[in-house]
Protein backbone atom coordinates (compact mmCIF):
# COMPACT_ATOMS: atom_id res chain seq x y z
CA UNK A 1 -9.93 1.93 -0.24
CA UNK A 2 -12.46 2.92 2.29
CA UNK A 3 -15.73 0.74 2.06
CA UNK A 4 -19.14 2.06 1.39
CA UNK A 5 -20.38 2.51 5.23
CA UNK A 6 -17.01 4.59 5.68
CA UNK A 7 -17.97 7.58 3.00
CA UNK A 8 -18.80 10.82 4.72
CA UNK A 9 -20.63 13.28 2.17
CA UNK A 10 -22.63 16.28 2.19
CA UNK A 11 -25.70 15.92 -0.63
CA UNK A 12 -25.95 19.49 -1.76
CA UNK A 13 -29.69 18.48 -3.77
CA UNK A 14 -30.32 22.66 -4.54
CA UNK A 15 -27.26 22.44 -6.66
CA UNK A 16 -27.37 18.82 -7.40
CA UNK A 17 -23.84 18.30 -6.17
CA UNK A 18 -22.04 15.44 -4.00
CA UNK A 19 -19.33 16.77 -1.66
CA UNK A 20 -16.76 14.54 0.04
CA UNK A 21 -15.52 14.96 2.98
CA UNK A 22 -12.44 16.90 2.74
CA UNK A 23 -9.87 17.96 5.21
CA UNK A 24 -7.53 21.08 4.47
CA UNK A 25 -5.36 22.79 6.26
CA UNK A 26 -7.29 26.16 6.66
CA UNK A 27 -10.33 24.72 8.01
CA UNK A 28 -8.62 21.53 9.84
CA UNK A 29 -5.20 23.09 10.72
CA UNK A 30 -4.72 20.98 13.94
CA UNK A 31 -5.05 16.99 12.05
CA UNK A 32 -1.58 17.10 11.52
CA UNK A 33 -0.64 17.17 14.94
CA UNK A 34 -3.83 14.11 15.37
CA UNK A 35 -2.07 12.32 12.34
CA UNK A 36 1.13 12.04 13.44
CA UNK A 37 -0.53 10.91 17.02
CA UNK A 38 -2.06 8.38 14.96
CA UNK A 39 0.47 6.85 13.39
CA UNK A 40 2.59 6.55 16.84
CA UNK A 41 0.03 4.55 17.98
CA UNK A 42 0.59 2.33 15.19
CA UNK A 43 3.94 2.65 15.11
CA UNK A 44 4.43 1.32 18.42
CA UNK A 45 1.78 -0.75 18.40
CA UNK A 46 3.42 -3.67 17.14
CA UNK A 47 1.71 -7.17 19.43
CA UNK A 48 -1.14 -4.33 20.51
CA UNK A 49 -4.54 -5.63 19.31
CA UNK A 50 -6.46 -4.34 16.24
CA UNK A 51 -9.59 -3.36 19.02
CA UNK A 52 -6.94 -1.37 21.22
CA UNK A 53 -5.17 0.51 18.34
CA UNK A 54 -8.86 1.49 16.93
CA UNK A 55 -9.76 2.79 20.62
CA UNK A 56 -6.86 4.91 21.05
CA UNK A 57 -6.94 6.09 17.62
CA UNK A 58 -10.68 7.09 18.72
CA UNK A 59 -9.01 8.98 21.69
CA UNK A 60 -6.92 10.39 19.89
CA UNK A 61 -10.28 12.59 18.51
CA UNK A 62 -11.24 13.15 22.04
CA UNK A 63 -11.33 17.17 21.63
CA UNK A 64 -12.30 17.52 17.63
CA UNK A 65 -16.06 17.87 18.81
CA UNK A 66 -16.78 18.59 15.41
CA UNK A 67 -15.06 14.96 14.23
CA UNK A 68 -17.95 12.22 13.25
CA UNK A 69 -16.97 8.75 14.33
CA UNK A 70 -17.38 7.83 10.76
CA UNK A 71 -14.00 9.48 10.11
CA UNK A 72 -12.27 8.30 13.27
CA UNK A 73 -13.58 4.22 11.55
CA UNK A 74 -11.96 5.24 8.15
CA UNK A 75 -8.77 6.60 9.67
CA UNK A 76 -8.90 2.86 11.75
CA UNK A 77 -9.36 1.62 8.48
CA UNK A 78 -6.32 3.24 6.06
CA UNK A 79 -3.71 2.63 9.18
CA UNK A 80 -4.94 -1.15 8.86
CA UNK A 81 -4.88 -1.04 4.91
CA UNK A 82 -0.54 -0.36 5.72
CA UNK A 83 -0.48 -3.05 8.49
CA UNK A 84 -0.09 -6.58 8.59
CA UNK A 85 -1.70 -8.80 11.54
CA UNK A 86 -0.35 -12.07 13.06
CA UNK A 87 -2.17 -15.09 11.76
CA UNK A 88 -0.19 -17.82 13.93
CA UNK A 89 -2.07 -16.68 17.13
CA UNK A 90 -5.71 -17.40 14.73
CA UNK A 91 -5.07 -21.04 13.53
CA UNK A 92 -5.15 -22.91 17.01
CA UNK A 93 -7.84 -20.40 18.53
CA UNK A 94 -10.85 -22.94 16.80
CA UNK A 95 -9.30 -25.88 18.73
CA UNK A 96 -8.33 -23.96 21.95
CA UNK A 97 -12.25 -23.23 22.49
CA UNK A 98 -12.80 -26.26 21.78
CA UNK A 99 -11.08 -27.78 24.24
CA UNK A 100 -11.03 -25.60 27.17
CA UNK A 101 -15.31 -25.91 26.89
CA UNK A 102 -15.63 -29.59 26.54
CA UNK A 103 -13.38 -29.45 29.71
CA UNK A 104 -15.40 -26.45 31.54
CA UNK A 105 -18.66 -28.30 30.63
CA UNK A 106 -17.74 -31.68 31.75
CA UNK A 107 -17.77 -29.80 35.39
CA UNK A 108 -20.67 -27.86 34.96
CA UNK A 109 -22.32 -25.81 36.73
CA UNK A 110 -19.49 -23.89 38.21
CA UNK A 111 -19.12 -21.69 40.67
CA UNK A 112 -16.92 -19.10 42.33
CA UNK A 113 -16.26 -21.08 45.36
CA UNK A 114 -16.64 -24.80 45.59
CA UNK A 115 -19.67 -26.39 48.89
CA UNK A 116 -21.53 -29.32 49.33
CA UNK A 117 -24.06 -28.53 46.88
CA UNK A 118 -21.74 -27.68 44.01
CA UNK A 119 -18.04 -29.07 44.11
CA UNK A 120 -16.13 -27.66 41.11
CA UNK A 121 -14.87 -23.85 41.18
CA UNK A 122 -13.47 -21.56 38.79
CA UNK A 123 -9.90 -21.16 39.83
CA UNK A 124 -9.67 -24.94 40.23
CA UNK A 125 -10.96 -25.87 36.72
CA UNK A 126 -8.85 -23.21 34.92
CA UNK A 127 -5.61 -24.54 36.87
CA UNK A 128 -6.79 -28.48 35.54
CA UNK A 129 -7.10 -26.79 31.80
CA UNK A 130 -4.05 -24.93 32.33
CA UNK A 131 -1.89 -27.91 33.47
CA UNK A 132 -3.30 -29.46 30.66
CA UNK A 133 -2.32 -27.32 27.97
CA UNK A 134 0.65 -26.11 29.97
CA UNK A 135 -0.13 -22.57 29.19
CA UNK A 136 -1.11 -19.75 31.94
CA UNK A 137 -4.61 -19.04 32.10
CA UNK A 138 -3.72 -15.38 30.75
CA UNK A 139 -2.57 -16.95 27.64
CA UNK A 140 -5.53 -19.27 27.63
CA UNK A 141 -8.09 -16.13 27.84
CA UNK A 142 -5.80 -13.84 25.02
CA UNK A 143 -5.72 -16.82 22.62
CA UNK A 144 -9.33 -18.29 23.42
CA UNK A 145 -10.82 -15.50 20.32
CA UNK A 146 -7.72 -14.74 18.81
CA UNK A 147 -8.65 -15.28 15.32
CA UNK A 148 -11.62 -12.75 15.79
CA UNK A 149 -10.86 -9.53 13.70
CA UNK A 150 -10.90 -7.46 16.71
CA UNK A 151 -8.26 -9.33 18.40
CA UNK A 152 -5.55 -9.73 15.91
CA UNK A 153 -2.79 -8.49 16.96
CA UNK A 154 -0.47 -6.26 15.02
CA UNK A 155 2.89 -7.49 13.44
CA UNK A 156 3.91 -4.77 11.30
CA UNK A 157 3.06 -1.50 10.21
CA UNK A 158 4.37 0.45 6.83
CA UNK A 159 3.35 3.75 7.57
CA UNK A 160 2.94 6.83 5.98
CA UNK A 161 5.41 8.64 4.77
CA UNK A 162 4.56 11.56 7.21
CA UNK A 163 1.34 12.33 8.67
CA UNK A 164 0.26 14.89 6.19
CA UNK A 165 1.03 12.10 3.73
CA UNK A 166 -1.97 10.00 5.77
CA UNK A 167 -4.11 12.88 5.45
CA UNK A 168 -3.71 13.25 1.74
CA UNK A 169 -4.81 9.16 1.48
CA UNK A 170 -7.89 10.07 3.42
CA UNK A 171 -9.36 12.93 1.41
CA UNK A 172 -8.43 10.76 -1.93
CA UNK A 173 -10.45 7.84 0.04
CA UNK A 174 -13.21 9.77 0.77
CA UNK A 175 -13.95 10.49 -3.20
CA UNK A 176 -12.84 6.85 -4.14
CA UNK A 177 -15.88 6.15 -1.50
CA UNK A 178 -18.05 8.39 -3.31
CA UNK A 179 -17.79 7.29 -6.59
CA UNK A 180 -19.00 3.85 -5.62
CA UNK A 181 -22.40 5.27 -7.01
CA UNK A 182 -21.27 6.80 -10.28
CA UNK A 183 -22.38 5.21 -13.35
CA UNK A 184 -20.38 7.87 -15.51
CA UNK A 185 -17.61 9.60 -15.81
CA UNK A 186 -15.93 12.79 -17.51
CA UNK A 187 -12.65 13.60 -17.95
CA UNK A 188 -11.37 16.05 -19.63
CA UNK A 189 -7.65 17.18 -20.27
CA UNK A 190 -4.90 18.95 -22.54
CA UNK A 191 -1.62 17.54 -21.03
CA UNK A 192 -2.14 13.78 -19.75
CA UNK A 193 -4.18 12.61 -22.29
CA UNK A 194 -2.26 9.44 -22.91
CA UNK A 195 -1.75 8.60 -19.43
CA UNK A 196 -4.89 8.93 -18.26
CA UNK A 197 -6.35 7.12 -21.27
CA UNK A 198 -3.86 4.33 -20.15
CA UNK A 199 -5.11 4.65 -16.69
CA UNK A 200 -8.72 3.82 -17.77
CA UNK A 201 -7.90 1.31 -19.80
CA UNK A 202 -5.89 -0.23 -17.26
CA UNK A 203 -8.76 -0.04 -14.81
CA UNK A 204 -10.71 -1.66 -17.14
CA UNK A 205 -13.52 1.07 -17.99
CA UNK A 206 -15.57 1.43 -20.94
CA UNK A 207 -14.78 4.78 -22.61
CA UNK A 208 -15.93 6.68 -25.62
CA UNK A 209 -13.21 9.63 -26.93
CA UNK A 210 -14.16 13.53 -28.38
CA UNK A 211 -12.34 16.36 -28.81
CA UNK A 212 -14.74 19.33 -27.58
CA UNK A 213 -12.08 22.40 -28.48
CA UNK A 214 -9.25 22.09 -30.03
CA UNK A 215 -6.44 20.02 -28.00
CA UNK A 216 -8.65 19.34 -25.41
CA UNK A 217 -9.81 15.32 -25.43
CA UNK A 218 -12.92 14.23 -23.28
CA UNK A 219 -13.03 10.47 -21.77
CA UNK A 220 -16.21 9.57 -20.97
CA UNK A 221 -16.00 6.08 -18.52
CA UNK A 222 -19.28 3.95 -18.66
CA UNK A 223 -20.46 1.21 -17.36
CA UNK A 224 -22.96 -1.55 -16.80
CA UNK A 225 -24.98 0.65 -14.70
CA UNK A 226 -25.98 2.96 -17.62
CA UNK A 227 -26.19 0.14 -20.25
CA UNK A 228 -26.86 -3.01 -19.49
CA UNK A 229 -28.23 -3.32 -15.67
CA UNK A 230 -27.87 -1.40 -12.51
CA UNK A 231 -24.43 -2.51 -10.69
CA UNK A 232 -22.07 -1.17 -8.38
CA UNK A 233 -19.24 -3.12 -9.75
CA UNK A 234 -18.41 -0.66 -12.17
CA UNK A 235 -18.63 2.21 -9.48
CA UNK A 236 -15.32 0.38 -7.64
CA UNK A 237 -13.25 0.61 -11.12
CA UNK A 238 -14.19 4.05 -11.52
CA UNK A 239 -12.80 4.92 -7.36
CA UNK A 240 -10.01 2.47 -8.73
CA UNK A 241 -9.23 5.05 -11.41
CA UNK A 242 -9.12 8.13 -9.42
CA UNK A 243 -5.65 7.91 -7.94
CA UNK A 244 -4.09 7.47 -11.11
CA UNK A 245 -5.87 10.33 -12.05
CA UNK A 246 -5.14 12.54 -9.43
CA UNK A 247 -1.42 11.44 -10.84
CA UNK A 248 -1.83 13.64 -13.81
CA UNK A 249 -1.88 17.06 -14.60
CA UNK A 250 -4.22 19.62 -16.12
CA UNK A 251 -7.57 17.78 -15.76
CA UNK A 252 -11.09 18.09 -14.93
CA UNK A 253 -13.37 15.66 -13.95
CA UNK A 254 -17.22 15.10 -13.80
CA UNK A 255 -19.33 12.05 -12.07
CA UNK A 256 -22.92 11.29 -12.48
CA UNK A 257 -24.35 9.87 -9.11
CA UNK A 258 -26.93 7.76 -8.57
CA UNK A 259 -28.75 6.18 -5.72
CA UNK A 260 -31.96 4.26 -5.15
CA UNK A 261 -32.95 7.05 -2.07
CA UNK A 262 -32.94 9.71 -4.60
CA UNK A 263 -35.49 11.35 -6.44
CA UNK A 264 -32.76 13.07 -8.88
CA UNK A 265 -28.94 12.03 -10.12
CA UNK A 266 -26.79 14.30 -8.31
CA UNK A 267 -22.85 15.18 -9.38
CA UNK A 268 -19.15 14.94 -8.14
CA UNK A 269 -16.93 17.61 -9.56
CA UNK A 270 -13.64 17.73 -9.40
CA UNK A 271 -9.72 19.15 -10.92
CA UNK A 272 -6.87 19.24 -10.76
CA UNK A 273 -6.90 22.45 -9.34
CA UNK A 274 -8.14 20.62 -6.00
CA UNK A 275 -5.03 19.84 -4.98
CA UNK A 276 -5.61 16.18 -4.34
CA UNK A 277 -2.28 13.79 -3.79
CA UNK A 278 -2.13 10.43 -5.32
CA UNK A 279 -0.48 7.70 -3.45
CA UNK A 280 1.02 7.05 -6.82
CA UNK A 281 4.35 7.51 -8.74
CA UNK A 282 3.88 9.67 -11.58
CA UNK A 283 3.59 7.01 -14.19
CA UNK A 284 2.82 3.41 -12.85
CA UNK A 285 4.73 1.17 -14.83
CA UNK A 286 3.15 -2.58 -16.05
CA UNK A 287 -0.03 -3.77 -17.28
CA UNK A 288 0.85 -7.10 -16.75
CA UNK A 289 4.27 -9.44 -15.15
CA UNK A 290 4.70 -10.43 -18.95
CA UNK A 291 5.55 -6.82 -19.76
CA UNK A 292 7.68 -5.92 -16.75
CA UNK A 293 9.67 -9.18 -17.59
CA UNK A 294 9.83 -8.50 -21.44
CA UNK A 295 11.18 -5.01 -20.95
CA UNK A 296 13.87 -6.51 -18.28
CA UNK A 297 14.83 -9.08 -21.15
CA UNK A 298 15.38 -6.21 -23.96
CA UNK A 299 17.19 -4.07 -21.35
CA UNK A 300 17.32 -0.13 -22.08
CA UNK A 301 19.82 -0.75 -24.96
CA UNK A 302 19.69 -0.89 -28.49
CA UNK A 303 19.27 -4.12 -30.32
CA UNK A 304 20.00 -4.44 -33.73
CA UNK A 305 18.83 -0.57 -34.36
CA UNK A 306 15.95 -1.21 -32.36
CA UNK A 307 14.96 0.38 -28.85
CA UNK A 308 12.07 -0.16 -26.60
CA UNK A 309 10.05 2.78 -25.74
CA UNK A 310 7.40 2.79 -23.04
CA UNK A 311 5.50 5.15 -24.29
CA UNK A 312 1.67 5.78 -24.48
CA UNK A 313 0.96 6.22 -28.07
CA UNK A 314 -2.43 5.99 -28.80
CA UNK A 315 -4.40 5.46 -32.61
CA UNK A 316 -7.54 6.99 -32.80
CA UNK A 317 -9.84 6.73 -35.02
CA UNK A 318 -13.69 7.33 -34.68
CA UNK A 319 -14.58 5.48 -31.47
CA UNK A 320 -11.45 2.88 -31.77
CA UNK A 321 -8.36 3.43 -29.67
CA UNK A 322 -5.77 1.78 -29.80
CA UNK A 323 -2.88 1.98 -26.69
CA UNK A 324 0.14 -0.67 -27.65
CA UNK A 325 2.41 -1.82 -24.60
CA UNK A 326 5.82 -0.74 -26.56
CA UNK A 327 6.92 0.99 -28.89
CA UNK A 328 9.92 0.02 -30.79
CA UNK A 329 11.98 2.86 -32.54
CA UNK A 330 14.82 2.35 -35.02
CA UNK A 331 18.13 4.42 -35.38
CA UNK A 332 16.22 5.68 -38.50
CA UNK A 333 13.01 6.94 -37.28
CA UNK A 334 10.78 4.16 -37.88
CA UNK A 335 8.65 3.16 -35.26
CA UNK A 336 6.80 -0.38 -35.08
CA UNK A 337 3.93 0.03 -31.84
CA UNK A 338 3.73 -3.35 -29.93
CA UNK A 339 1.32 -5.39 -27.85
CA UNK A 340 1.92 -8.11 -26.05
CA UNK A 341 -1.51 -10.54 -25.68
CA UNK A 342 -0.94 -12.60 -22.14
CA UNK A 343 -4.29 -14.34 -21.32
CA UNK A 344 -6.65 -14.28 -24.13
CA UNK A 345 -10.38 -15.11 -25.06
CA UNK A 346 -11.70 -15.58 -28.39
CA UNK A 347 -13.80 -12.16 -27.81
CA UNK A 348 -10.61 -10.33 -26.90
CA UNK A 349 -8.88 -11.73 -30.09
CA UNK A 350 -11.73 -10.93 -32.26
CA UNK A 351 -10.90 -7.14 -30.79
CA UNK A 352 -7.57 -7.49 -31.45
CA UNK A 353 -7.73 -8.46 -35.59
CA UNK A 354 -10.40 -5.66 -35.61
CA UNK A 355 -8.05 -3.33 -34.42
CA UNK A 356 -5.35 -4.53 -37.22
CA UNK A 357 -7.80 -4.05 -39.65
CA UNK A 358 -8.77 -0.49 -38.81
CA UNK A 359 -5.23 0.69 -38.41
CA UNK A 360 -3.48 -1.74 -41.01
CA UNK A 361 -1.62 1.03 -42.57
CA UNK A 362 0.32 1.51 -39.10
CA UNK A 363 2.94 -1.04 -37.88
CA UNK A 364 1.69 -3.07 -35.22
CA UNK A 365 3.20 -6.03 -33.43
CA UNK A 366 1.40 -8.58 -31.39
CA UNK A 367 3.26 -11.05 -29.55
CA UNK A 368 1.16 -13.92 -29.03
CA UNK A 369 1.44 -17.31 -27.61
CA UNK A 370 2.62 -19.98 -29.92
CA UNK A 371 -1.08 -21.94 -29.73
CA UNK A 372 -3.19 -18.41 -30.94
CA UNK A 373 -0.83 -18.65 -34.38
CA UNK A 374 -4.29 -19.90 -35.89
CA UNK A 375 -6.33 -17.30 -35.02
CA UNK A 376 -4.78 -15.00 -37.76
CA UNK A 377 -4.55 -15.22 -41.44
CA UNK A 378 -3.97 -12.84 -44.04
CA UNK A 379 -7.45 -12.03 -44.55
CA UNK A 380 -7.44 -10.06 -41.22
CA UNK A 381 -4.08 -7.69 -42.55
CA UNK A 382 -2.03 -9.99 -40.26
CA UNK A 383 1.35 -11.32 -41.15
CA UNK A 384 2.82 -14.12 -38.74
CA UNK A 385 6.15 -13.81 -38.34
């Protein structure tokens, strides 16, 4: 994600609206040809380092007079976000100043040519710390600030999968950048309901569930900033959220915006009508490594009747929703919905036997770790098995 110094937006305060910057290709037909210029430079910018690629990415914008240097930064920024930089160069620079200063100041003052008054010179000092470290004085200077940011130097580079595919991660960014001041969110939808339900949970968010119309369900996301004190933490999980939103279909979306410069809460609208492209695959797959490895263990095939389903279901009742990991479905029909609890605290087992006891006339499974067996008696509607 872009950080908060990267978001471009225009605050539209007659109509109360935030607008991200967005790039399309009516009004910014030519950043394809800039994108795939980009990503040359970083795809052949492998040992280059990170201050040179950002330059001639910069370049690159040399004729867009319309293009802010914000946007040439977060375009620096997503190419880095698929890069990795050398670290072996970093570890020795600490030492390497170190030592070539204790022996430059040992023969202080120096100057550029050596007389009576002042007998050690440049050249002759960097040849003694050379033959020293028996390294050439170009290496010396490269790897003297090596481990500042600037200076790493680039190892590898993942790409995009084309350049209109970059462009696409950079309008997403730009909203994810936005939403770092939201303190609520709306989403509405008739088709994705469970996913994006999943989504929010997954992201952690605080959500209360309505139906306005009939199949229509409304999300509202939450957070610390509306209830308990003002934070920005829970404006990250909300820009967290947003490309496994984009991922679904048949949604609409509202934000409420806040920021200490402004008189009035202002709003970020936005469907799926937009055309925004997640980075996403359709469906991400795991909560959790103790699901992936479960559902590798069962295998897609039946066992004893039984298959594993991963599939979305949700209870709802009131304000309580519950979204198992699994569900398991017999040759007959009969389906048993399954969580598996990983790390737990007493709160979020407290949840969890609330949630049995709200829906204890639906079959649910909870695979827990041997030492939480205590926590649950029959009082709660729980069976151990």
């Amino acid at each position: 994600m872009l950080t908060r110094d990267l978001q471009l937006c225009t605050y539209d305060f007659h109509r109360g609206l935030v607008l991200p910057d967005r790039l399309t290709q009516k009004s910014h037909a030519g950043y394809a040809r800039l994108a795939a210029n980009m990503l040359a430079i970083y795809e052949q910018g492998v040992g280059r380092r990170r201050c040179d690629l950002h330059r001639d990415v910069q370049r690159v914008f040399e004729q867009e007079a319309d293009c802010p240097l914000r946007r040439m930064q977060a375009f620096c920024k997503l190419l880095d976000e698929q890069s990795e930089y050398s670290e072996s160069e970093r570890r020795g620079a600490a030492e390497l100043r170190r030592t070539v200063f204790r022996q430059a100041a040992a023969r202080h003052p120096l100057v550029s040519q050596a007389d009576t008054l002042f007998e050690h010179d440049v050249e002759t000092v960097r040849r003694e710390i050379t033959a020293g470290l028996n390294r050439s004085w170009e290496d010396v200077r490269d790897g003297l600030f090596a481990d500042v940011i600037d200076n790493h130097r680039l190892q590898s580079f993942a790409g995009f999968e084309s350049p209109r595919a970059l462009l696409s991660r950079y309008n997403v960014a730009q909203v994810q950048a936005a939403l770092f001041s939201a303190v609520s969110l709306t989403v509405e939808t008739a088709a994705d309901f469970k996913r994006i339900l999943r989504a929010a949970r997954l992201s952690r968010l605080m959500h209360t569930l309505s139906s306005p119309r009939p199949g229509v369900w409304r999300i509202e996301l939450t957070g610390p900033a509306s209830v308990l004190r003002e934070t920005r933490r829970y404006g990250v999980l909300m820009a967290r959220f947003l490309p496994a939103l984009i991922s679904c279909s048949d949604w609409s979306m509202r934000a409420v915006m806040e920021n200490r410069g402004w008189s009035r809460s202002l709003r970020l609208e936005l469907s799926s009508a937009d055309g925004l492209k997640s980075h996403l695959p359709a469906d991400d797959l795991f909560d959790s490594s103790l699901e992936a490895e479960f559902a590798e263990k069962w295998g897609p095939d039946e066992r004893d009747g039984w298959k594993l389903l991963r599939e979305a279901e949700i209870l709802h009742r009131g304000q309580k929703t519950f979204v198992p990991d699994f569900v398991l479905q017999h040759v007959s029909g009969r389906r048993v919905l399954m969580e598996i609890v990983g790390f737990w605290t007493p709160e979020y087992l407290t949840a969890r036997l609330e949630t049995l006891r709200i829906f204890r006339d639906v079959p649910i499974l909870l695979a827990i770790p041997e030492s939480t067996v205590q926590h649950f008696d029959s009082q709660q509607g729980a069976a151990v098995i």
